[in-house]
Protein backbone atom coordinates (compact mmCIF):
# COMPACT_ATOMS: atom_id res chain seq x y z
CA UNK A 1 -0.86 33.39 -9.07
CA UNK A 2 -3.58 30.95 -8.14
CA UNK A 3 -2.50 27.06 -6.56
CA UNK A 4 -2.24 25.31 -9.89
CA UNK A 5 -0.09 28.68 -11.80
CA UNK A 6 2.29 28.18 -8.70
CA UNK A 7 2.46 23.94 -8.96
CA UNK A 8 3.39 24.56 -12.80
CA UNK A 9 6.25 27.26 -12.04
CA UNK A 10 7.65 25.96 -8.86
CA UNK A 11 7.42 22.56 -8.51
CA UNK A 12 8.92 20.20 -10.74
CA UNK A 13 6.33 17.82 -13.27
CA UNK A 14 6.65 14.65 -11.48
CA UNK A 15 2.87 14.12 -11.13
CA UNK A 16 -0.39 14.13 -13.92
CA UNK A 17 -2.28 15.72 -11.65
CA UNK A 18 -6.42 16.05 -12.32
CA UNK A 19 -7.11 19.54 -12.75
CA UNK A 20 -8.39 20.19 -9.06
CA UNK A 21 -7.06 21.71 -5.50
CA UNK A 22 -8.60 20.43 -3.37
CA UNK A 23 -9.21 22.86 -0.07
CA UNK A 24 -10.69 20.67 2.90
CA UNK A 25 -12.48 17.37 3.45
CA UNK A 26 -14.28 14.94 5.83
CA UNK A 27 -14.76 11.67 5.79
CA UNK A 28 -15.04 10.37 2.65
CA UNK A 29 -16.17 13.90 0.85
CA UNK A 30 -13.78 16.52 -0.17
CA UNK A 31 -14.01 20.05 -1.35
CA UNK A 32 -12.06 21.92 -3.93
CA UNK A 33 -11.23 25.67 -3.77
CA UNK A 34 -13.97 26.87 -5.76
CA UNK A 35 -16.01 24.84 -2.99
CA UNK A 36 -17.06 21.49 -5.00
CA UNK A 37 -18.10 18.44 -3.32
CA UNK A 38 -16.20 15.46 -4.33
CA UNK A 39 -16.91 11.81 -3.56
CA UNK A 40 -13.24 9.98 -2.54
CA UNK A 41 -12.59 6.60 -3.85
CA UNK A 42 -8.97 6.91 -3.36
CA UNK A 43 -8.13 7.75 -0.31
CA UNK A 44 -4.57 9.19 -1.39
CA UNK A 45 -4.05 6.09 -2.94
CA UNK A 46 -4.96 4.23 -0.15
CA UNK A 47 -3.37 6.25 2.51
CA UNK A 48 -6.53 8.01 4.45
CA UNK A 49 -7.85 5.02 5.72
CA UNK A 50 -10.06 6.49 7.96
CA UNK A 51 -11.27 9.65 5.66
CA UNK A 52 -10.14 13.48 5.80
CA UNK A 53 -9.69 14.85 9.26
CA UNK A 54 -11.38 12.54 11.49
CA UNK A 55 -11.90 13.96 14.92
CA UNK A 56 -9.68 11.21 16.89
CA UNK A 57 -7.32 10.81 14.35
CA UNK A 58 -7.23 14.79 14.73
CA UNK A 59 -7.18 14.84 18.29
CA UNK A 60 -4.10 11.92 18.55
CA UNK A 61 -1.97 13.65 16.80
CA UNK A 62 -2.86 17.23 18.05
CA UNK A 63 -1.94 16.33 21.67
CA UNK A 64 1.36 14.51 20.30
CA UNK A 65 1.82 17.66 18.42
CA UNK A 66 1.66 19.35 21.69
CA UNK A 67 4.09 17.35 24.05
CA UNK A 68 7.33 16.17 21.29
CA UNK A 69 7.09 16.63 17.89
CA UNK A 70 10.26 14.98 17.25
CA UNK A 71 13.33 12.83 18.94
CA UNK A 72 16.69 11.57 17.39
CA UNK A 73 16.25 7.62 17.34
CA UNK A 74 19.52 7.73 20.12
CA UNK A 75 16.16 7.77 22.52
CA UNK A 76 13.49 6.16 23.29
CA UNK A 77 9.51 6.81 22.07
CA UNK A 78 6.45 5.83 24.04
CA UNK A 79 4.84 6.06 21.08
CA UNK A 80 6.43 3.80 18.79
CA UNK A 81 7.16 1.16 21.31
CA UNK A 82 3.60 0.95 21.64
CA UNK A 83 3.17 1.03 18.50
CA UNK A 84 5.79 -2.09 17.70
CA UNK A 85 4.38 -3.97 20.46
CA UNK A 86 0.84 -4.05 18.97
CA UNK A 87 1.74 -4.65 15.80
CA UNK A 88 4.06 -7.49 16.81
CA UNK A 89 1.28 -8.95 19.11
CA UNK A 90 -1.73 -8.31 15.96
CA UNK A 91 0.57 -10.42 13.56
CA UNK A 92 2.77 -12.62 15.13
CA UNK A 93 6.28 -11.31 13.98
CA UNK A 94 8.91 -10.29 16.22
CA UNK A 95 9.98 -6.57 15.99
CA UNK A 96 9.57 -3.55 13.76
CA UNK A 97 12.20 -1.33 12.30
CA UNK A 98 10.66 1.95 11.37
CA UNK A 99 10.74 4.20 8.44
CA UNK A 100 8.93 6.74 6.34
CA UNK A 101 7.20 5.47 3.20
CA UNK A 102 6.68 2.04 1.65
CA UNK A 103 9.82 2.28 -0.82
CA UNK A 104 11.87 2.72 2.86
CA UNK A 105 9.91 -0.02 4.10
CA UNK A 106 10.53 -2.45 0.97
CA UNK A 107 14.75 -1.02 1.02
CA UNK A 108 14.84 -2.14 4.79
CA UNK A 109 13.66 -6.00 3.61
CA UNK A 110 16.14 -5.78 0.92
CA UNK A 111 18.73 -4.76 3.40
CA UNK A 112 17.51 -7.56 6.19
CA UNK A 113 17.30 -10.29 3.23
CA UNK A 114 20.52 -9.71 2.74
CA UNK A 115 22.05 -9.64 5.47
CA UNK A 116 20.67 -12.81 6.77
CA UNK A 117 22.01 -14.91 3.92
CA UNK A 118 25.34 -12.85 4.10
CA UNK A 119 25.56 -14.05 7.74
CA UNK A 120 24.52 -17.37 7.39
CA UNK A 121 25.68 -18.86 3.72
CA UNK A 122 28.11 -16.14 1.48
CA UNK A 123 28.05 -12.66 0.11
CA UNK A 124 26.93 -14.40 -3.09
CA UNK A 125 23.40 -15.20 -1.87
CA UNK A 126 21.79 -12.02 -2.26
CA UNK A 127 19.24 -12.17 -5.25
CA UNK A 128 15.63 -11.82 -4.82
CA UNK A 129 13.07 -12.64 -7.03
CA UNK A 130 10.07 -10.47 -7.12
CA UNK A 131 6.60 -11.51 -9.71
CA UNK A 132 5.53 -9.55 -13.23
CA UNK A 133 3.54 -6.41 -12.66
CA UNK A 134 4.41 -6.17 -9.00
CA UNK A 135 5.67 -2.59 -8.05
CA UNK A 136 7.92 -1.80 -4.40
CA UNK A 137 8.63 1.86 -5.14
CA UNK A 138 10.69 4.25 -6.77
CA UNK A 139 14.05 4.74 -5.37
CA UNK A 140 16.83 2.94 -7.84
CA UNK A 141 16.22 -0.72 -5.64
CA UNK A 142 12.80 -0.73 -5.43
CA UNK A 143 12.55 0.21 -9.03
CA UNK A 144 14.55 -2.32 -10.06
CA UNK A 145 12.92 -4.95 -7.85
CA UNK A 146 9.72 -3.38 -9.63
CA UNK A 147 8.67 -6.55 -12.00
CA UNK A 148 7.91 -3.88 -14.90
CA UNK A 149 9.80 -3.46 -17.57
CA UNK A 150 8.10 0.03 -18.08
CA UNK A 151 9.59 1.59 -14.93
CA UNK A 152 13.55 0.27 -15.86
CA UNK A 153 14.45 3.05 -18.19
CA UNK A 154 16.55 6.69 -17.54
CA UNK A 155 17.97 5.85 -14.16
CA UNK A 156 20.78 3.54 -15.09
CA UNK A 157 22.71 2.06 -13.30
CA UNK A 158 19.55 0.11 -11.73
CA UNK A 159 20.62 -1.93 -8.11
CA UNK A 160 21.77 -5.69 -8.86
CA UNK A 161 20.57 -8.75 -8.00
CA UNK A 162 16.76 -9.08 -8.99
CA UNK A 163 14.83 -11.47 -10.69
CA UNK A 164 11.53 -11.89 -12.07
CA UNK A 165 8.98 -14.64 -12.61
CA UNK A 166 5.36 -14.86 -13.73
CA UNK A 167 2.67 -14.71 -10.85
CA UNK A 168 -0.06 -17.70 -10.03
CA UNK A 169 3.08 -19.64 -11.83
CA UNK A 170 5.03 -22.24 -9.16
CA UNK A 171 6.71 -23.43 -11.60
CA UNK A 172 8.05 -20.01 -13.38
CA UNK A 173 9.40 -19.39 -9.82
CA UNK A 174 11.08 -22.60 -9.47
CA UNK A 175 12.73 -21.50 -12.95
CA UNK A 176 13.52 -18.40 -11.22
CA UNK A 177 15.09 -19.34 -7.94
CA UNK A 178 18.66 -20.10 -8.43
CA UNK A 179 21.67 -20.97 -5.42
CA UNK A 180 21.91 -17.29 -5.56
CA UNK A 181 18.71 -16.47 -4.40
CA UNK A 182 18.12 -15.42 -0.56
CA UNK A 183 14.37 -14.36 -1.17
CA UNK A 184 10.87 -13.91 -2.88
CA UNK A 185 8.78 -10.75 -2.83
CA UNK A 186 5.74 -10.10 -3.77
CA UNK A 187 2.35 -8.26 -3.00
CA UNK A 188 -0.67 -9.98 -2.48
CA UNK A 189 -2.30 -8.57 -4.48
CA UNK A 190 -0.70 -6.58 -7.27
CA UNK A 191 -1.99 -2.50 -6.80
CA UNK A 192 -0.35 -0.26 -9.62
CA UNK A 193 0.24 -3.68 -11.87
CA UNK A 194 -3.50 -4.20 -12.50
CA UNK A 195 -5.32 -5.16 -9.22
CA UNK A 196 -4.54 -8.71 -9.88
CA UNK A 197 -5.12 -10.81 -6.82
CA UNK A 198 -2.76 -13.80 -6.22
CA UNK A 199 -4.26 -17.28 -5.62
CA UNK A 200 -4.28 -18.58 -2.51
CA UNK A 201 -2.98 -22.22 -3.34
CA UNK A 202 -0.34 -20.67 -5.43
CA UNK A 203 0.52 -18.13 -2.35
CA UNK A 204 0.83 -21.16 -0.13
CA UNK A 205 3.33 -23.36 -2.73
CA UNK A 206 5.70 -20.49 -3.04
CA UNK A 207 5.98 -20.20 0.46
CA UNK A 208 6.80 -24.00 0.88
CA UNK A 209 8.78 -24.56 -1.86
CA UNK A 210 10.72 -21.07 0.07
CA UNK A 211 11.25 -22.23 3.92
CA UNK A 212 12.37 -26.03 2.13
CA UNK A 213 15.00 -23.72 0.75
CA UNK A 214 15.62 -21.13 3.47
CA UNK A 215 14.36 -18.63 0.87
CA UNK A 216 12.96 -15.62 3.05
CA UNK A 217 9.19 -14.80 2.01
CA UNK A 218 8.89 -11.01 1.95
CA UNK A 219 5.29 -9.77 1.66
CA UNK A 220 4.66 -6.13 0.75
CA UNK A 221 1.66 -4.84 2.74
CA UNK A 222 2.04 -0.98 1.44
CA UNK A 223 -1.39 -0.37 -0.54
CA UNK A 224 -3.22 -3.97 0.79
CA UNK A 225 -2.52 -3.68 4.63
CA UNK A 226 -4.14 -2.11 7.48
CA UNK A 227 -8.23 -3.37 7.13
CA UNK A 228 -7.81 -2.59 3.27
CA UNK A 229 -8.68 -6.26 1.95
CA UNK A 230 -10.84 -6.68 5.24
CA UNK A 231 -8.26 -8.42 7.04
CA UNK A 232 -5.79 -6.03 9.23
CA UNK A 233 -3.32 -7.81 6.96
CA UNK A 234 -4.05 -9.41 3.44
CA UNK A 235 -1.75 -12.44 4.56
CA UNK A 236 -4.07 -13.27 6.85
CA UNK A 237 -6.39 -14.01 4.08
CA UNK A 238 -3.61 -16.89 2.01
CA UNK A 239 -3.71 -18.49 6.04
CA UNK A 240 0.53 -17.69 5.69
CA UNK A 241 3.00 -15.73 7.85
CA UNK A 242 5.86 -14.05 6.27
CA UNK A 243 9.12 -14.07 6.97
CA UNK A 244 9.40 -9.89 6.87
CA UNK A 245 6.08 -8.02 5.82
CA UNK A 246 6.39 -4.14 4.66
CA UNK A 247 3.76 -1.44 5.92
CA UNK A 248 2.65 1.94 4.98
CA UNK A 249 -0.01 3.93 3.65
CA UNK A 250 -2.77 3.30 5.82
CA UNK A 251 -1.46 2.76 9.05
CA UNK A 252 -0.54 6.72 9.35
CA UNK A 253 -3.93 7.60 8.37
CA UNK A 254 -2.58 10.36 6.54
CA UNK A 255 1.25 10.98 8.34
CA UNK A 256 4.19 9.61 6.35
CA UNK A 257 4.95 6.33 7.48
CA UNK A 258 7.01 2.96 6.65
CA UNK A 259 7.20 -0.23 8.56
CA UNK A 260 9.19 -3.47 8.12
CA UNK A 261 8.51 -5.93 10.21
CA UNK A 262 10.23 -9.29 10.66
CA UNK A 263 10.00 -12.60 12.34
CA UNK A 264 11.84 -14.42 15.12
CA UNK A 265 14.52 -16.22 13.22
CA UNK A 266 15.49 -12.69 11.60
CA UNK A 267 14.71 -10.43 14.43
CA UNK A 268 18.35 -10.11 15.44
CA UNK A 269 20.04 -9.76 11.85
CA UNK A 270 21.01 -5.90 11.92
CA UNK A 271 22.52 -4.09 14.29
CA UNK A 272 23.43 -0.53 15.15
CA UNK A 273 24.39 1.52 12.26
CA UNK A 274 23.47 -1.19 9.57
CA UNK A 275 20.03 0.97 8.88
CA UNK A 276 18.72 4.40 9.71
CA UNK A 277 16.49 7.59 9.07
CA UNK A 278 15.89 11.00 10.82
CA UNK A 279 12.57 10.96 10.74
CA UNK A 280 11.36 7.12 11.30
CA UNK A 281 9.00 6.49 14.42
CA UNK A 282 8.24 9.93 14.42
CA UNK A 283 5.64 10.25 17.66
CA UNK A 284 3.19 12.58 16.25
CA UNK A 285 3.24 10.07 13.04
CA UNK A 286 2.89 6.80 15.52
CA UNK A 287 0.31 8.71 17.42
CA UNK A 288 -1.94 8.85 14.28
CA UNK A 289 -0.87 5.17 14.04
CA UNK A 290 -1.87 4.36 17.16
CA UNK A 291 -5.29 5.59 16.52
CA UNK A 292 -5.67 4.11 13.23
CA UNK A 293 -5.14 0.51 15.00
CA UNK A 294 -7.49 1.15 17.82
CA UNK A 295 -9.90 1.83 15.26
CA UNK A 296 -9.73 -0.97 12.84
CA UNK A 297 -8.91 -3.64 15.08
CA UNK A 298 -12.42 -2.14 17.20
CA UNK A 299 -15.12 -5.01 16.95
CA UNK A 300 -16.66 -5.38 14.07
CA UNK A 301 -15.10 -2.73 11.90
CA UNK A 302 -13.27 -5.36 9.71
CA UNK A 303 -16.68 -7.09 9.75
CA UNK A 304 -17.85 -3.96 7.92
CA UNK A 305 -15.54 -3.21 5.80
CA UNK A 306 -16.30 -6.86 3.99
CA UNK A 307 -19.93 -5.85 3.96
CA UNK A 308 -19.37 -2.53 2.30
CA UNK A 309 -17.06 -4.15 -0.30
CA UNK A 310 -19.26 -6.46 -1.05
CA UNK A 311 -22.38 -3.31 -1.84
CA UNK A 312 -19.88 -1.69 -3.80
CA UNK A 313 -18.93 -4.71 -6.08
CA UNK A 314 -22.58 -4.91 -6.66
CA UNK A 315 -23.34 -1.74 -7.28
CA UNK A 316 -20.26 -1.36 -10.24
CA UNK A 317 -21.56 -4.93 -11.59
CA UNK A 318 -25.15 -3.09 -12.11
CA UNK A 319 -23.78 -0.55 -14.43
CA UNK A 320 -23.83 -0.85 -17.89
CA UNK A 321 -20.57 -0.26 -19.64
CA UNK A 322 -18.54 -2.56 -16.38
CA UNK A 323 -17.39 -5.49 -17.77
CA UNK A 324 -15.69 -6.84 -14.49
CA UNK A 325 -14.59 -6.29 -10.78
CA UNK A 326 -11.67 -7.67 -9.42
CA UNK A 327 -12.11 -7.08 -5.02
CA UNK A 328 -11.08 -7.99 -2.21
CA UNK A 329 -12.64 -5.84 0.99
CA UNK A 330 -12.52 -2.31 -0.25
CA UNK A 331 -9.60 -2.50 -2.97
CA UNK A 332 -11.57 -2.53 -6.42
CA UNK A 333 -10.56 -2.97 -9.99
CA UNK A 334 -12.86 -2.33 -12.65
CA UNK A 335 -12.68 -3.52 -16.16
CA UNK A 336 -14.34 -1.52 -19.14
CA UNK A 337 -16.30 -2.84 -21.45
CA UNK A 338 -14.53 0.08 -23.70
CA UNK A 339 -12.77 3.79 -23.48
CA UNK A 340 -9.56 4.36 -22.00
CA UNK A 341 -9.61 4.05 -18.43
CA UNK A 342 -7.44 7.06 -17.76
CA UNK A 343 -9.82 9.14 -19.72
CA UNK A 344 -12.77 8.00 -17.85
CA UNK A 345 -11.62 8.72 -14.47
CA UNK A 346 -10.45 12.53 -15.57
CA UNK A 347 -14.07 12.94 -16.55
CA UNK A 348 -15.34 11.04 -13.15
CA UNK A 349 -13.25 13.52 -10.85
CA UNK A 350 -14.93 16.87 -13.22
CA UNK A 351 -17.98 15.28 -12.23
CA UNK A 352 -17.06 14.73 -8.67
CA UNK A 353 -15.55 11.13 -8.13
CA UNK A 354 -12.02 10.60 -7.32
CA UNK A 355 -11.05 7.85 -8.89
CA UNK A 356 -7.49 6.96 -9.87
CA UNK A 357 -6.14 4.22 -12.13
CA UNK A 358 -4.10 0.86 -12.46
CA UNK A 359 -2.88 0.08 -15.68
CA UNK A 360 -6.07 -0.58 -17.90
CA UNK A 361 -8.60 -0.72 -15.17
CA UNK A 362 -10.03 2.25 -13.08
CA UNK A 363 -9.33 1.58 -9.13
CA UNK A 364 -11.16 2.18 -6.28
CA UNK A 365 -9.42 2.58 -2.99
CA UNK A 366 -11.86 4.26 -0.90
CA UNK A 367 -11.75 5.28 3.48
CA UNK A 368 -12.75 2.23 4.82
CA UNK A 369 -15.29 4.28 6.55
CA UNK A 370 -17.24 5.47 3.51
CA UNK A 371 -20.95 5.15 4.34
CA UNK A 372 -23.37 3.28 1.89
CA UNK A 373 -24.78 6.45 1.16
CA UNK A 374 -22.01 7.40 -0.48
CA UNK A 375 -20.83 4.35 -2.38
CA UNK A 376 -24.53 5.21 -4.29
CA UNK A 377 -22.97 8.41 -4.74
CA UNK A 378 -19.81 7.32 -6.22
CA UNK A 379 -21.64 4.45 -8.48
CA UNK A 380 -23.94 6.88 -9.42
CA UNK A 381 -21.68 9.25 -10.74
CA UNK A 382 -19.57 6.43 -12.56
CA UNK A 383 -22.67 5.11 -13.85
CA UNK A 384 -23.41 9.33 -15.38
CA UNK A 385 -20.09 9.23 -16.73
CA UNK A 386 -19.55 6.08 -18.25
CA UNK A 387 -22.90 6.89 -20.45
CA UNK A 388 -21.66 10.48 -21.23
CA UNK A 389 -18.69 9.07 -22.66
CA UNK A 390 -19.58 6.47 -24.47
């Protein structure tokens, strides 16, 4: 049996996948068995930050590879301490608790939300109200704190105590927020819901109208952190700090990683045994980490990934058949003037773009290191395709 005869028989249909296997890659190319060249605009939804295989990235997590693959979290990790201590001293928060995907990431802010107003007010306070179209993940909590009616179905009974108000609305979340309610999360900018990009002045009322209230801000980071919006963190764009920010994707450069990170007034809320995983600050995975931050937070690269965001908007704008871009750095909506946009991207990957969706738009998440060269290539081939098809 070939790769995609296995994946049918063995491994169970959680995925549509495009009808590829992809074999090897650098950079922003990729080849499939059969040896096609493929132009990546996803990045594994947003996770290879710096490309396939780059030769540091490589190299980092070779040597960790090499020393300690693994520890219980009963002792202590060169690796992630360095890694915490960066990230704390990058963005201004306190300490890191460390986990392995952004659902575990968004879970642990549940968990530290909670706890907080449990400690300080009643075990009543615990609600949290999260915005239409956002999405935190897939376990039964971050589903259900998932502000889509479309993923609330089969898994019933769906975690308690979540709430949901329009976005860009302060007054929806005013409606929203009762004596309950111990916080507010939300994404930035809304990935899988659309690519819909939060306004700033809105972003900065909520997060009055929340410390007036000792409502904890909770800002997931998974798919816009790490250079993606050409800050190291799309907060840092609204001119905000959160209360407790959620990281992952990106900042493993291709390792499975979560973060949550909180600040000073919460740094102290758990405590042994109130949170846990085997595999969280893993060292090879925080080596990779490690290396991702030492290369986006290099001078200038930020600086560049603005530049290149702003080539690639104007490239999509030039085609006929785009109606609109929604952008921010290198995380790209595009709007169709017509076709289905899941359709189109099947055809742009069998003519060799990767390009995934978000609800009716096509999205771009591309390595932030994709050279100009290939952004024509991409827009190029998206330009071929959108004429073939309509």
């Amino acid at each position: 049996m070939n790769t995609k005869e296995k994946d049918l028989k063995y491994i169970m249909h959680t995925y549509g996948r495009y009808d590829v296997a992809l074999a090897k890659g650098k950079g922003a190319v990729a080849y499939d068995e059969n040896g096609k060249k493929y132009i990546d605009t996803a990045s594994g939804i947003g996770v290879n930050c710096l490309g396939f295989c780059d030769d540091g990235w490589v190299k980092a997590v070779s040597e960790q590879a090499g020393k300690i693959q693994h520890m219980s979290n009963y002792f202590y990790s060169e690796q992630a301490s360095t890694l915490a201590e960066r990230l704390c001293t990058l963005t201004g928060l306190s300490k890191v608790c460390f986990g392995n995907s952004g659902a575990e990431a968004n879970e642990c802010a549940i968990k530290i939300a909670r706890k907080y107003s449990f400690d300080k007010y009643d075990a009543d306070r615990n609600e949290i109200v999260t915005l239409r179209n956002s999405f935190h993940g897939r376990t039964v909590t971050t589903l259900a704190a998932t502000g889509q009616d479309v993923f609330h179905k089969y898994f019933f009974p769906f975690t308690e105590g979540f709430s949901y108000a329009e976005a860009d609305s302060i007054e929806a979340l005013r409606s929203a927020v009762t004596d309950k309610t111990c916080a507010v999360m939300f994404e930035l900018i809304q990935g899988e819901g659309g690519v819909n990009i939060l306004d700033k002045t809105y972003v900065q009322e909520l997060v009055k109208y929340c410390r007036e209230k000792d409502i904890l801000v909770i800002i997931d980071e998974v798919q816009t952190g790490v250079g993606r919006t050409g800050k190291l963190f799309a907060y840092q764009n609204y001119d905000i700090l959160p209360d407790l920010m959620t990281v992952a994707k990106g900042i493993g450069g291709g390792l499975p990683i979560g973060l949550c990170m909180c600040g000073e007034k919460l740094k102290d809320v758990m405590s042994p045994s109130t949170h846990g995983t085997t595999f969280g600050a893993n060292p090879v995975v925080c080596a990779g980490a490690n290396y991702v931050l030492d290369r986006v937070t290099a001078e200038g690269f930020l600086d560049e990934v603005n530049a290149k965001g702003k080539y690639l908007e104007e490239k999509l704008l030039a085609i006929d058949g785009v109606k609109s871009v929604r952008r921010m750095g290198l995380m790209v909506g595009i709007e169709l003037e017509s076709g289905n946009a899941h359709d189109m991207a099947v055809k742009c990957v069998e003519n060799g773009l990767i390009i995934i969706t978000a609800k009716n738009l096509m999205r771009m998440l591309p390595p932030l290191v994709i050279g100009y060269d290939e952004i024509d290539e991409a827009a190029n081939i998206l330009e071929k395709t959108i004429k073939e098809n309509n």
